[in-house]
N, C-alpha and C. Protein backbone atom coordinates (compact mmCIF):
# COMPACT_ATOMS: atom_id res chain seq x y z
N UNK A 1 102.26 1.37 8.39
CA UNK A 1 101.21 0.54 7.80
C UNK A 1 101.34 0.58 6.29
N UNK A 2 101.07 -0.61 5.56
CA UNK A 2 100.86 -0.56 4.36
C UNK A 2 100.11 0.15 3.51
N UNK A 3 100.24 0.58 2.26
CA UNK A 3 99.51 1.54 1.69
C UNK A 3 98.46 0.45 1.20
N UNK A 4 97.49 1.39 0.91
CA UNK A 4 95.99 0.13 0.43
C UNK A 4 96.23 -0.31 -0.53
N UNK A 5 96.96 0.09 -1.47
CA UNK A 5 96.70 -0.24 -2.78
C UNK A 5 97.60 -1.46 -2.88
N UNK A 6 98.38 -1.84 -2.19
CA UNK A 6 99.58 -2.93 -1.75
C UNK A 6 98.39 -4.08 -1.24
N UNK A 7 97.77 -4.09 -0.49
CA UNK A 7 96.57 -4.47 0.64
C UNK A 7 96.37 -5.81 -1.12
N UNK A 8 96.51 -6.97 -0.24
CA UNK A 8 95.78 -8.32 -1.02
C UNK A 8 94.81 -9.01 -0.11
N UNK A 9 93.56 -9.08 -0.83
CA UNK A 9 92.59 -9.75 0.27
C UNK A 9 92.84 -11.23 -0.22
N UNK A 10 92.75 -12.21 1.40
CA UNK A 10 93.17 -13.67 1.06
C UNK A 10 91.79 -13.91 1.50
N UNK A 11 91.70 -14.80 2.27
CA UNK A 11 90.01 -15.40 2.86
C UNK A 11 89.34 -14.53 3.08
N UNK A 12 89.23 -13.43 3.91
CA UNK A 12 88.46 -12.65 4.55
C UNK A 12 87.90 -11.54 2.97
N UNK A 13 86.25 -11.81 3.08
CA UNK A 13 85.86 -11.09 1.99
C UNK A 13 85.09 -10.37 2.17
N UNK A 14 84.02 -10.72 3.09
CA UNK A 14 82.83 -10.30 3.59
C UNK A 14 83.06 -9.25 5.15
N UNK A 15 82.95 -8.18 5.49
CA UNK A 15 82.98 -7.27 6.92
C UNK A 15 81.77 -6.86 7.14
N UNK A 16 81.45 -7.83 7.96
CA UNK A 16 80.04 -7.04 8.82
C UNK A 16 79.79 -5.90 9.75
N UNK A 17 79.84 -4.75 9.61
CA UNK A 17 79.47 -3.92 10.77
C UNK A 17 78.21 -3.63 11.55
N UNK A 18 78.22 -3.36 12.89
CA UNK A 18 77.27 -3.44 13.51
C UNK A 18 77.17 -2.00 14.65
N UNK A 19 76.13 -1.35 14.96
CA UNK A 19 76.00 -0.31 15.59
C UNK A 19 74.85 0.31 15.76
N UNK A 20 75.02 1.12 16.15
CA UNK A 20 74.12 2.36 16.63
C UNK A 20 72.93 3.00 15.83
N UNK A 21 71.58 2.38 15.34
CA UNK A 21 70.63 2.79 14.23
C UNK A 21 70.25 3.83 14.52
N UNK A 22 70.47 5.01 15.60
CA UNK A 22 69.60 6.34 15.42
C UNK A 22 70.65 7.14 15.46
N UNK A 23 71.87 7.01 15.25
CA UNK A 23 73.18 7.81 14.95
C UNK A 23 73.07 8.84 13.41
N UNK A 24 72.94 10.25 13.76
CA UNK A 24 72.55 10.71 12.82
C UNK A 24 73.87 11.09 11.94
N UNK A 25 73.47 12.23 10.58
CA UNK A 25 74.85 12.36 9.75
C UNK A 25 76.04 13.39 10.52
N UNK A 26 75.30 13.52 11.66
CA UNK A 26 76.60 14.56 11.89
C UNK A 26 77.24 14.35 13.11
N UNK A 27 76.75 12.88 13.57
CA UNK A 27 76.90 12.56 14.99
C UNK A 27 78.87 12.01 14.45
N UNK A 28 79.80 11.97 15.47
CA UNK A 28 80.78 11.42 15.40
C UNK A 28 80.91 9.95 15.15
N UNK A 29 79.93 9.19 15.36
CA UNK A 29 80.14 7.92 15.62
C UNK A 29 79.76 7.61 14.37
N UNK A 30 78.97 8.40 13.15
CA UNK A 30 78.50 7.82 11.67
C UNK A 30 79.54 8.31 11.39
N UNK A 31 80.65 9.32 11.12
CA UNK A 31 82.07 9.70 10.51
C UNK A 31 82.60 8.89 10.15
N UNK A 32 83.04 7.72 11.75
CA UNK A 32 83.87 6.87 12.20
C UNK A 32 83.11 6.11 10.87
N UNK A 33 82.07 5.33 11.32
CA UNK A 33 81.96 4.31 10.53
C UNK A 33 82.17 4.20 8.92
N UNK A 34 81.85 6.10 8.64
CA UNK A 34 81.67 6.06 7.30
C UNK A 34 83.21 5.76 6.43
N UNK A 35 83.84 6.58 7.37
CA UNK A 35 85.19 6.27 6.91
C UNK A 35 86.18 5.31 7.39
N UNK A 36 85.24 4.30 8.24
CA UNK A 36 86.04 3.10 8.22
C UNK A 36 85.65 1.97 6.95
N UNK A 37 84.19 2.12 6.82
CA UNK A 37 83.74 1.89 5.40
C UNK A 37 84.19 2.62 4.21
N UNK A 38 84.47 3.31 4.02
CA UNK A 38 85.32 3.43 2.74
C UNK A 38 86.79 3.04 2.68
N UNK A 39 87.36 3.09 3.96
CA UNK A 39 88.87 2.48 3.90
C UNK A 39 88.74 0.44 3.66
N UNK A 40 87.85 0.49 4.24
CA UNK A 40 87.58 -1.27 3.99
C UNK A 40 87.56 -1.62 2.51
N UNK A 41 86.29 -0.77 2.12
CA UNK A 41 86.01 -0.87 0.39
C UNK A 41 87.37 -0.46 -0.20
N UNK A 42 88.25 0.66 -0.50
CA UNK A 42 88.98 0.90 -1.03
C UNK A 42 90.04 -0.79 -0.51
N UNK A 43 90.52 -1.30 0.33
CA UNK A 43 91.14 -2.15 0.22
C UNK A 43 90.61 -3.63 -0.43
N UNK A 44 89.36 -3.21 -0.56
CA UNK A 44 88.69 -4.90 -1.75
C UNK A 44 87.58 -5.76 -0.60
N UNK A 45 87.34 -4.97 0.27
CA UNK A 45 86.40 -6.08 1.08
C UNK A 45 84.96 -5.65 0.81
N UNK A 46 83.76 -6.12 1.02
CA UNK A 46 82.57 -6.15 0.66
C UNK A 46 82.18 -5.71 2.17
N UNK A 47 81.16 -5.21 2.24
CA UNK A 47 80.50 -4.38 3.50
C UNK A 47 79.04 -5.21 3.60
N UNK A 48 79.13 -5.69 4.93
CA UNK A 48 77.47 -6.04 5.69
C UNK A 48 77.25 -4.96 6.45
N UNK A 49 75.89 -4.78 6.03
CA UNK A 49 75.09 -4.15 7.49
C UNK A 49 73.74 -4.87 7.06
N UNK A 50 72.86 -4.41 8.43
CA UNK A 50 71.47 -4.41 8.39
C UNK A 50 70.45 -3.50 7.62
N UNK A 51 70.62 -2.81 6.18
CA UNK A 51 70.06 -2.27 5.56
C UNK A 51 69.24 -0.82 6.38
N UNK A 52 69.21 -0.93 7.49
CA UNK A 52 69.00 0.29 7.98
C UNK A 52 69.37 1.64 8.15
N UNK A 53 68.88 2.69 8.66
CA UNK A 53 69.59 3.72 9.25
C UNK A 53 71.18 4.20 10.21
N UNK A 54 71.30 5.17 10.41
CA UNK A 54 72.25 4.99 11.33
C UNK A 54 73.71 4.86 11.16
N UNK A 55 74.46 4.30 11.70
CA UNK A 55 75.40 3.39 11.64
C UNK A 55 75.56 2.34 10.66
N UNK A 56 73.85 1.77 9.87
CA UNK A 56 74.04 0.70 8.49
C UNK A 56 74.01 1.74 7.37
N UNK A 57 73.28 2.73 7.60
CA UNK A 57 73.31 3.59 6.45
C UNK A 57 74.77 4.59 6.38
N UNK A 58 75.66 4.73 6.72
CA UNK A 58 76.87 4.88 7.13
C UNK A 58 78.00 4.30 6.35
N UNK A 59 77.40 3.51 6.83
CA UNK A 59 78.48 1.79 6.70
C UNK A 59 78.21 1.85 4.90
N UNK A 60 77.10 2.04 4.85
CA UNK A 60 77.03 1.99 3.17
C UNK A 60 77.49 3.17 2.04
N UNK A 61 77.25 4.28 2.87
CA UNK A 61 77.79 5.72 2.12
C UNK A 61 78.95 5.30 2.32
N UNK A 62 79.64 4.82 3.12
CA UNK A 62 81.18 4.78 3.18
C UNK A 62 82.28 3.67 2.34
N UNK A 63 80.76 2.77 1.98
CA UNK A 63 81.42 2.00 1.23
C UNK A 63 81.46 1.85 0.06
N UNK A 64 80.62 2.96 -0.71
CA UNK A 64 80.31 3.19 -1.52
C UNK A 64 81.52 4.76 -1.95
N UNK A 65 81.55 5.09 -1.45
CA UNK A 65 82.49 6.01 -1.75
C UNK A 65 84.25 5.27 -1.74
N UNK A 66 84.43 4.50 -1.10
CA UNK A 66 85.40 3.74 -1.64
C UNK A 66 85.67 2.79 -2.78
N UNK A 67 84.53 3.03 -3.26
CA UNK A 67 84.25 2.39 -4.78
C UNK A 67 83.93 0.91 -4.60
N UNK A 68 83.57 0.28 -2.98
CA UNK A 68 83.16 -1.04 -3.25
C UNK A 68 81.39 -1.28 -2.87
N UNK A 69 81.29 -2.58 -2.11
CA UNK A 69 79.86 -3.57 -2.26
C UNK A 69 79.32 -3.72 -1.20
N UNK A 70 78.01 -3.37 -1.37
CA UNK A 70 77.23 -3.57 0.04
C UNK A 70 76.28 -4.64 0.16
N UNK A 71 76.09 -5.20 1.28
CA UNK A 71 75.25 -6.26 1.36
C UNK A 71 74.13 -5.95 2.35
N UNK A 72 73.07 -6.05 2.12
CA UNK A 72 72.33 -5.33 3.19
C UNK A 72 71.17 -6.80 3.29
N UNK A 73 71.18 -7.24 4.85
CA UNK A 73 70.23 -8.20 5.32
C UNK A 73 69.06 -7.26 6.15
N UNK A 74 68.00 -7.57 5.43
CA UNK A 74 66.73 -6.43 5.91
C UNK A 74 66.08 -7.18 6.61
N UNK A 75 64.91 -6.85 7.21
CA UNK A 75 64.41 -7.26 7.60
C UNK A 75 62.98 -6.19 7.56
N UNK A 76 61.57 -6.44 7.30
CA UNK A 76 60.10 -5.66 7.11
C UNK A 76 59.67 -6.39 7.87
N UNK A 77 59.10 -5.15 8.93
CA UNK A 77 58.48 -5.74 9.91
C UNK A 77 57.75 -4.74 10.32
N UNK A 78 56.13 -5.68 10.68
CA UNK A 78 55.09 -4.42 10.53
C UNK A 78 54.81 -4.72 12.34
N UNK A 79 55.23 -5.50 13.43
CA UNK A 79 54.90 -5.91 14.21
C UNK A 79 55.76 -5.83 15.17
N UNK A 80 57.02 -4.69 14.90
CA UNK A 80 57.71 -4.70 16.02
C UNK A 80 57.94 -3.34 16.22
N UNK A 81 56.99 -2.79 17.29
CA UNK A 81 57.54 -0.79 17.02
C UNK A 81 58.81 -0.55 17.46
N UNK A 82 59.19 -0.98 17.75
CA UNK A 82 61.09 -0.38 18.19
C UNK A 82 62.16 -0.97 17.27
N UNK A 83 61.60 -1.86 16.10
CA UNK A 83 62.88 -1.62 15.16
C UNK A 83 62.68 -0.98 14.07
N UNK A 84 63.92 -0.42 13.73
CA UNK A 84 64.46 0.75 12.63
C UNK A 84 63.69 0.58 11.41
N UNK A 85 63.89 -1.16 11.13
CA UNK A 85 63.65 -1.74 9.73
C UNK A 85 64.47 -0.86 8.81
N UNK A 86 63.90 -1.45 7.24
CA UNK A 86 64.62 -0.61 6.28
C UNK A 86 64.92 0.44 6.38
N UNK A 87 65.92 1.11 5.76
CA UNK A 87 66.29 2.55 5.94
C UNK A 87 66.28 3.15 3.66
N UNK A 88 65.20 3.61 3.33
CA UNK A 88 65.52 3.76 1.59
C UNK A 88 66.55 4.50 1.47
N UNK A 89 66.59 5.28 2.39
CA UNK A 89 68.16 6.22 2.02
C UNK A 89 69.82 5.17 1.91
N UNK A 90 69.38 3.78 2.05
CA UNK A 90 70.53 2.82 2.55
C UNK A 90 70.42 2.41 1.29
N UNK A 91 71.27 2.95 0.41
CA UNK A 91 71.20 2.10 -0.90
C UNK A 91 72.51 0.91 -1.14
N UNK A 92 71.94 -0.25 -0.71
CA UNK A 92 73.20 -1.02 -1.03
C UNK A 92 72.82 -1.63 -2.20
N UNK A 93 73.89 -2.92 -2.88
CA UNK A 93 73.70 -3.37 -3.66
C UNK A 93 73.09 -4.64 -3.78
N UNK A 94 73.01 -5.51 -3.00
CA UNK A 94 72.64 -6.61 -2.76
C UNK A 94 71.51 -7.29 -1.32
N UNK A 95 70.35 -7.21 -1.54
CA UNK A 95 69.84 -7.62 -0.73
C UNK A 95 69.40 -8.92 0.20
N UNK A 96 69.84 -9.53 1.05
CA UNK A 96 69.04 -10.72 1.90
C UNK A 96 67.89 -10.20 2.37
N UNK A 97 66.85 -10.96 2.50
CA UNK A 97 65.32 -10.69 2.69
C UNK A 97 65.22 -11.67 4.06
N UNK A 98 65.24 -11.31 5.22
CA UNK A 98 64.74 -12.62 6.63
C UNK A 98 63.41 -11.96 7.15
N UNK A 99 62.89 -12.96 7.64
CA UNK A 99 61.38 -12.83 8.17
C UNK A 99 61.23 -12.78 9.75
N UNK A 100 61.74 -12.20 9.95
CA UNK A 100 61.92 -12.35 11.85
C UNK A 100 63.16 -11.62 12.42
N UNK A 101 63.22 -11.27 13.54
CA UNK A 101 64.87 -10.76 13.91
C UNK A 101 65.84 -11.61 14.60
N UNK A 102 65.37 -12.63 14.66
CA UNK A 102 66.59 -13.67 15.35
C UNK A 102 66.75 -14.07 13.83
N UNK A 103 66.28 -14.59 12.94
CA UNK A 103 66.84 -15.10 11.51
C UNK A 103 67.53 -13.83 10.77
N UNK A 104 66.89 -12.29 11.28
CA UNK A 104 68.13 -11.20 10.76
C UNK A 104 69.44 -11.13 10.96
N UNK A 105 69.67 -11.60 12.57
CA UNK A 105 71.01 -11.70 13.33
C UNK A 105 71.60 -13.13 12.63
N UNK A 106 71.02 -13.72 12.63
CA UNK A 106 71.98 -15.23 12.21
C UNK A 106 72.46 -14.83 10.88
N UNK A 107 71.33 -14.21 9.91
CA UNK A 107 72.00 -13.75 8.84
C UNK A 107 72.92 -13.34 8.30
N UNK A 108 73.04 -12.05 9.44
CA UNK A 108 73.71 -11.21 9.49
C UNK A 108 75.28 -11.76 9.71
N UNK A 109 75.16 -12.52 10.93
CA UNK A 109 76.58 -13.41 11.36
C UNK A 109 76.75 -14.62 10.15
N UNK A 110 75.96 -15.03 9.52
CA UNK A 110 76.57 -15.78 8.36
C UNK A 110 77.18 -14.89 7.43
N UNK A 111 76.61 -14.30 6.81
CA UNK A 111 77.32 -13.39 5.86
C UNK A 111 78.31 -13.06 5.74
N UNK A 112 78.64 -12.30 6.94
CA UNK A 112 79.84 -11.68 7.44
C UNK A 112 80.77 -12.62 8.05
N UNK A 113 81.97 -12.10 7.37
CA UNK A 113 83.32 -13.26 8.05
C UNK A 113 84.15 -12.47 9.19
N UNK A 114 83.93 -11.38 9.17
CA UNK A 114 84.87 -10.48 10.56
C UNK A 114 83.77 -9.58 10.52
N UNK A 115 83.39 -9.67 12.27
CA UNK A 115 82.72 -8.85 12.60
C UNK A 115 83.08 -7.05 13.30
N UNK A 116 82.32 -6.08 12.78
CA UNK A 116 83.41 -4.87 13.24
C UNK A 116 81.99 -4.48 14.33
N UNK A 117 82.17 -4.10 15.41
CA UNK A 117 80.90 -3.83 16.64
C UNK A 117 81.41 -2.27 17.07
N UNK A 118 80.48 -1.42 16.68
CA UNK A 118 80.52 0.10 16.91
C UNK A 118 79.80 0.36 18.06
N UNK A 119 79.68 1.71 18.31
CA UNK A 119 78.76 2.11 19.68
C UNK A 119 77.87 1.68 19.58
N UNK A 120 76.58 1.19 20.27
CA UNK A 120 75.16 0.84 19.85
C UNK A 120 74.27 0.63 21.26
N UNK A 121 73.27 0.50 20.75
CA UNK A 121 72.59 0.48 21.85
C UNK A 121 72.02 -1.29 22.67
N UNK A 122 70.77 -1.17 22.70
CA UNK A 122 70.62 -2.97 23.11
C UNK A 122 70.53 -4.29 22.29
N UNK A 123 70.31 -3.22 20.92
CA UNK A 123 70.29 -4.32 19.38
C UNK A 123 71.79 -4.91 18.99
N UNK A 124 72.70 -3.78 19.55
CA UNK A 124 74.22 -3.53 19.14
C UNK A 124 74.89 -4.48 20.48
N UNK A 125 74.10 -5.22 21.32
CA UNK A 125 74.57 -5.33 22.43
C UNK A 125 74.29 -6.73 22.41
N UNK A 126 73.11 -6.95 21.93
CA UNK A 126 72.79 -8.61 21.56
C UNK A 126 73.47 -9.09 19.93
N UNK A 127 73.74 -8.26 19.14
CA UNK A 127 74.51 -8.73 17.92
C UNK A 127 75.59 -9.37 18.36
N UNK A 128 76.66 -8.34 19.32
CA UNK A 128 77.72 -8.53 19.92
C UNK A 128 77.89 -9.34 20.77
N UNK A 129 76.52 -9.91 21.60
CA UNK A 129 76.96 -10.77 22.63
C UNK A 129 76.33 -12.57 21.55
N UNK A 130 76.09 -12.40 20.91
CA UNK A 130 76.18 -13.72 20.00
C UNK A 130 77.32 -13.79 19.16
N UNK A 131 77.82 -12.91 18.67
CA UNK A 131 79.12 -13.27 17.64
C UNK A 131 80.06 -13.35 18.56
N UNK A 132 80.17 -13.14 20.20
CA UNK A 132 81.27 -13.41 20.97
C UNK A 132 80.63 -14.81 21.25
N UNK A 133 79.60 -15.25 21.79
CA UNK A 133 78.88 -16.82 21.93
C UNK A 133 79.63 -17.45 20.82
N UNK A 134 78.94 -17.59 19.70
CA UNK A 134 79.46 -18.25 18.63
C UNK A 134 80.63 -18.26 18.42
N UNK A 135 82.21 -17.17 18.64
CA UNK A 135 83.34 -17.00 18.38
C UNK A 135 84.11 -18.48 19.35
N UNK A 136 83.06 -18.19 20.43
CA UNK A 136 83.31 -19.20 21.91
C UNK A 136 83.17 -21.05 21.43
N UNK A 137 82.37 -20.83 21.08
CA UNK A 137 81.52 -22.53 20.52
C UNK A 137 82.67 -23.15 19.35
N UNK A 138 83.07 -22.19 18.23
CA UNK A 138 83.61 -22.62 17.13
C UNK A 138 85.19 -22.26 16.98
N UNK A 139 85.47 -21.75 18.66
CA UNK A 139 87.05 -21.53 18.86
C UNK A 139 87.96 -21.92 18.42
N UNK A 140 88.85 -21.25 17.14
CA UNK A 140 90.07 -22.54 16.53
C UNK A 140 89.45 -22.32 14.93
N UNK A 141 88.01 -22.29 14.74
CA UNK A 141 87.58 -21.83 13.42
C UNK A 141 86.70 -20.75 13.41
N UNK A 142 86.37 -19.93 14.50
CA UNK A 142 85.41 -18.64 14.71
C UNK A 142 85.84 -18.02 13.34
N UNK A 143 84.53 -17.03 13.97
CA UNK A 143 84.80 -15.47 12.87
C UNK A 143 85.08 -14.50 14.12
N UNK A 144 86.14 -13.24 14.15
CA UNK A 144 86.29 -13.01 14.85
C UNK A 144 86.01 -11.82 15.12
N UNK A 145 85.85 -11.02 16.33
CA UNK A 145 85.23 -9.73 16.51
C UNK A 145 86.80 -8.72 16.30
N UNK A 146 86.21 -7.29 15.98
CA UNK A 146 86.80 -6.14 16.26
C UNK A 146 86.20 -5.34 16.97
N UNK A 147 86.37 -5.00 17.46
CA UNK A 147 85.69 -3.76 18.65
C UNK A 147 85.97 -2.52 18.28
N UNK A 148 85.51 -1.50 17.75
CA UNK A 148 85.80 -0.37 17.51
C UNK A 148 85.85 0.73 19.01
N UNK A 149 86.72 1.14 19.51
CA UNK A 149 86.53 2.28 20.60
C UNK A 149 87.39 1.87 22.11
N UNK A 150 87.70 2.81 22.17
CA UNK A 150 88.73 2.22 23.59
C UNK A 150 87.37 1.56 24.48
N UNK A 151 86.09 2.58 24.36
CA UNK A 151 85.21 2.13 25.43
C UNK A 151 84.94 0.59 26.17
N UNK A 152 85.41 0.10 24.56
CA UNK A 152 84.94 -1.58 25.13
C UNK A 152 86.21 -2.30 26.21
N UNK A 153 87.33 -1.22 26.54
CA UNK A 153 88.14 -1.99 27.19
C UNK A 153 87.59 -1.93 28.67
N UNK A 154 86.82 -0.84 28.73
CA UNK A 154 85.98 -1.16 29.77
C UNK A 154 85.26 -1.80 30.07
N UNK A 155 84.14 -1.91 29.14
CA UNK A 155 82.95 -3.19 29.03
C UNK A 155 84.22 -4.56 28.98
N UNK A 156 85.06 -4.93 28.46
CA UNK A 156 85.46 -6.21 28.65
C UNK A 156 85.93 -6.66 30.10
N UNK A 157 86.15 -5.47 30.55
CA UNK A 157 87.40 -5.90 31.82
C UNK A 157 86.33 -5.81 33.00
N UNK A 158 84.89 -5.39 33.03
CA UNK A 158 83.91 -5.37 33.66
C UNK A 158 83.46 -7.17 33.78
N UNK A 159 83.33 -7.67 32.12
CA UNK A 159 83.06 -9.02 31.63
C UNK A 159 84.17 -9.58 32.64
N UNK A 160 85.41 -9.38 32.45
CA UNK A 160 87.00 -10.37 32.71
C UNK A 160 86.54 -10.51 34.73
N UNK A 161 85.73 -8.98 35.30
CA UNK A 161 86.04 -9.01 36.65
C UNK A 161 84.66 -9.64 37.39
N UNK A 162 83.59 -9.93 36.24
CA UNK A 162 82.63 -10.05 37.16
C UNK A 162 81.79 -11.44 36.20
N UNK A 163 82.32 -11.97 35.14
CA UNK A 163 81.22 -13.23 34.66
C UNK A 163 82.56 -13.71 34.91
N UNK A 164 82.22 -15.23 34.39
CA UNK A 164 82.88 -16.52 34.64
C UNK A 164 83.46 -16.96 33.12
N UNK A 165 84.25 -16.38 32.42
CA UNK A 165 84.51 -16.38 31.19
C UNK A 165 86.15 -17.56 30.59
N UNK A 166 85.79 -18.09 29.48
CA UNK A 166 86.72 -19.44 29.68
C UNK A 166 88.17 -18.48 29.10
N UNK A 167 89.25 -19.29 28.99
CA UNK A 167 90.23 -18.02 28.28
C UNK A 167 89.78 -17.89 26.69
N UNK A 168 89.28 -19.01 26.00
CA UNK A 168 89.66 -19.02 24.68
C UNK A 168 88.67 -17.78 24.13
N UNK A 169 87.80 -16.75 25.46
CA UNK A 169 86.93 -16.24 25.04
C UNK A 169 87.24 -14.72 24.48
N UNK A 170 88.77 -14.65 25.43
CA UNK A 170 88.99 -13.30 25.56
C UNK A 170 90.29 -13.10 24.49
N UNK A 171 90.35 -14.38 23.25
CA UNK A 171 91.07 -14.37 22.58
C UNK A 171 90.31 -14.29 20.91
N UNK A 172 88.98 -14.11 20.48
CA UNK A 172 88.78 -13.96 19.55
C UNK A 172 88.08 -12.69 19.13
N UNK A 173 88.76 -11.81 20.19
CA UNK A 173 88.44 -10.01 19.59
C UNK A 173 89.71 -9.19 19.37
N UNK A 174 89.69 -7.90 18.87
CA UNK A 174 90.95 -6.95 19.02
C UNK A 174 89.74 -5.82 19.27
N UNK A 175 90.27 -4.82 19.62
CA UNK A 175 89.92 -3.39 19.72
C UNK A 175 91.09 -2.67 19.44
N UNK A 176 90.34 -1.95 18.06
CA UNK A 176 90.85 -1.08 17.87
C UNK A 176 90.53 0.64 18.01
N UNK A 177 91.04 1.87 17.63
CA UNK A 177 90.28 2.80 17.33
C UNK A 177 90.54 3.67 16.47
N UNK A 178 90.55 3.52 15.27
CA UNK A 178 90.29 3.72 13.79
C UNK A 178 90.21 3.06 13.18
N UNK A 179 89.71 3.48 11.89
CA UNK A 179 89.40 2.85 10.53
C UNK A 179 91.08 1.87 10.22
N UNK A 180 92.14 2.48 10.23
CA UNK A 180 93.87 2.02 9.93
C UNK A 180 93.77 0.83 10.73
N UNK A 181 93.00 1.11 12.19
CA UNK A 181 93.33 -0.05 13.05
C UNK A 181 92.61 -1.17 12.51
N UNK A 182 90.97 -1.51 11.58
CA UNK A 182 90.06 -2.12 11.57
C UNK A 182 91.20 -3.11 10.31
N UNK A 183 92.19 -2.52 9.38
CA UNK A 183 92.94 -3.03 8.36
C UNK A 183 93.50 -3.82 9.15
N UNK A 184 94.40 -3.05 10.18
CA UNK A 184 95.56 -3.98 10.99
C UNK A 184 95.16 -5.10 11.30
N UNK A 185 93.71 -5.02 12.17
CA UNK A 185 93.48 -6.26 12.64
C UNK A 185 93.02 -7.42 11.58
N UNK A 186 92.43 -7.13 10.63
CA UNK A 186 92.00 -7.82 9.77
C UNK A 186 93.64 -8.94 9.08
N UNK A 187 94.41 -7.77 8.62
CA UNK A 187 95.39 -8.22 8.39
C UNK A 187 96.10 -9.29 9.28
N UNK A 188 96.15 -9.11 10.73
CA UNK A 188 96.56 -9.64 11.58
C UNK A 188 96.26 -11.53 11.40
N UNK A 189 94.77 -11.33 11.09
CA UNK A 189 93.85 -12.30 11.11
C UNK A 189 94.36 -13.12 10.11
N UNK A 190 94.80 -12.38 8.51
CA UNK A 190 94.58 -12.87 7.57
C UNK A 190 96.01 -13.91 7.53
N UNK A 191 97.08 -13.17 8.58
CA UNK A 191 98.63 -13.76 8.58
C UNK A 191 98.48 -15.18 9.52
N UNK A 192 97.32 -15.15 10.66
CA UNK A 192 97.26 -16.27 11.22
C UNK A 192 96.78 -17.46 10.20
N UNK A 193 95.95 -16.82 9.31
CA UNK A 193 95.38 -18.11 8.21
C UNK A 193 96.51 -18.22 7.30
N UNK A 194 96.89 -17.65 6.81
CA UNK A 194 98.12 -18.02 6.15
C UNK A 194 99.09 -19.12 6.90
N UNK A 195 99.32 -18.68 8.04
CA UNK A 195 100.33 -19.82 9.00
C UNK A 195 99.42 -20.70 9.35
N UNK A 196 98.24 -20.63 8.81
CA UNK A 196 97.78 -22.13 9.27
C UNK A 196 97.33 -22.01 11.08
N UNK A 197 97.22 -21.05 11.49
CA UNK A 197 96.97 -20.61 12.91
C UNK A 197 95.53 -21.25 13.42
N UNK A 198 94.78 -20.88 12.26
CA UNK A 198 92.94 -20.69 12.25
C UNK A 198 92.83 -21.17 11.23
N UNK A 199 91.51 -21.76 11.68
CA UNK A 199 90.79 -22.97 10.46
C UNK A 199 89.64 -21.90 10.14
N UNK A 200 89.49 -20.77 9.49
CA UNK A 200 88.66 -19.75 9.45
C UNK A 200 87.88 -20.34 8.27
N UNK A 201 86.63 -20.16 8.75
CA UNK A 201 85.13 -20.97 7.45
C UNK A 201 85.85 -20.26 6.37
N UNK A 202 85.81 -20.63 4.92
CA UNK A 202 86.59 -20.48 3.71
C UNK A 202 85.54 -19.80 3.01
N UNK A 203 84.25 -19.80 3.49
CA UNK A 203 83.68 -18.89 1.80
C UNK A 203 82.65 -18.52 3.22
N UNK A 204 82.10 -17.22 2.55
CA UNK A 204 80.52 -16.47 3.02
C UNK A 204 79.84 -17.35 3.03
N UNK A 205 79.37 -18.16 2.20
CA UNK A 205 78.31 -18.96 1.94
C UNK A 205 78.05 -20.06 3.51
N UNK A 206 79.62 -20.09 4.28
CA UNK A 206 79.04 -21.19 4.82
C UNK A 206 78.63 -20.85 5.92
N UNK A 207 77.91 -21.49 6.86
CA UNK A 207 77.43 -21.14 8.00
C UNK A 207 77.35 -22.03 9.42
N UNK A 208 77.06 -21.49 10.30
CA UNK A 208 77.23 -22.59 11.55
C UNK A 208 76.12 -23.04 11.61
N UNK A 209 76.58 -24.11 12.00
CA UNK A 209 75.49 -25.57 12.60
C UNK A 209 74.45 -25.10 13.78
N UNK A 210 73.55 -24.19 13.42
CA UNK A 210 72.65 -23.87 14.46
C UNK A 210 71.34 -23.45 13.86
């Protein structure tokens, strides 16, 4: 693999990660993230999370120690007892403000141009099952998933043996399992836009028709 400092970012600017909000600092699964977030930052990409705990607060120590940028889409909410909401210990740099949690998730998937999906629970499970929806709808110009963890080769091949899934569906993820792998694939991505492979949305800013 290439050394980072070689590493040129072309389209892909924005990495959204997504996971597990009650994952504490010493659990394995915040490590992973932290230091897949700092290997991201050290190669020039900007970090999404959901401004929370967990796995977002993670995502941000890690990206911050690679010397790059966090984007954190919050969401305050006095009316829903089972979400995390803000986390103050999540110091990113840049805040989106949404008023609801379906406008957090859309957010969240605008922002972000490659999505990275960690262990998580049912929040981590509906993030993931819309950025695979949407990957499905806008096939040919998606944003595309990474899967962090062998685990999901299970959850997919559960998907492959028991829903009704089209092919182009089971073509806009990779799984990997490390931080080295989250580069590869990105990279992977970035050589198909170069060849003109994928019509991949060209800036953060833009968003899908929904």
């Amino acid at each position: 693999m290439n050394n980072l400092k070689s590493r040129k970012v072309l389209t892909v600017q924005n990495v959204a990660i997504f996971g597990y909000a009650d994952a504490s600092e010493n659990d394995k699964l915040f490590q992973e993230v932290r230091a897949a977030s700092r290997i991201l930052a050290e190669a020039g990409y900007v970090v999404v999370d959901g401004g929370g705990p967990g796995v977002m607060r993670a995502a941000t120590i890690g990206a911050k120690e690679g010397g790059g940028k966090v984007i954190g889409v919050t969401l305050y909410s006095e009316d829903i007892p089972n979400f995390e909401g803000r986390d103050p210990k999540n110091l990113f740099d840049e805040e989106i403000k949404t008023t609801n949690y379906v406008e957090r998730t859309l957010a969240l998937m605008k922002t972000g141009q490659i999505y990275v999906v960690f262990n998580g629970g049912s929040g981590t499970i509906s993030e993931f099952g819309m950025a695979w929806g949407l990957a499905k709808l806008y096939f040919g110009h998606h944003k595309p998933l990474i899967l962090y963890g062998k685990f999901w080769e299970n959850i997919i091949q559960a998907f492959r043996d028991n829903m009704l899934l089209r092919p182009q569906e089971l073509k806009v993820y990779k799984i990997v399992d490390s931080p080295e792998g989250i580069l590869d694939a990105i990279e992977d991505f970035e050589a198909e836009l170069k060849r003109g492979e994928h019509n991949h949305m060209l800036s953060a800013d833009d968003s899908f028709n929904i």
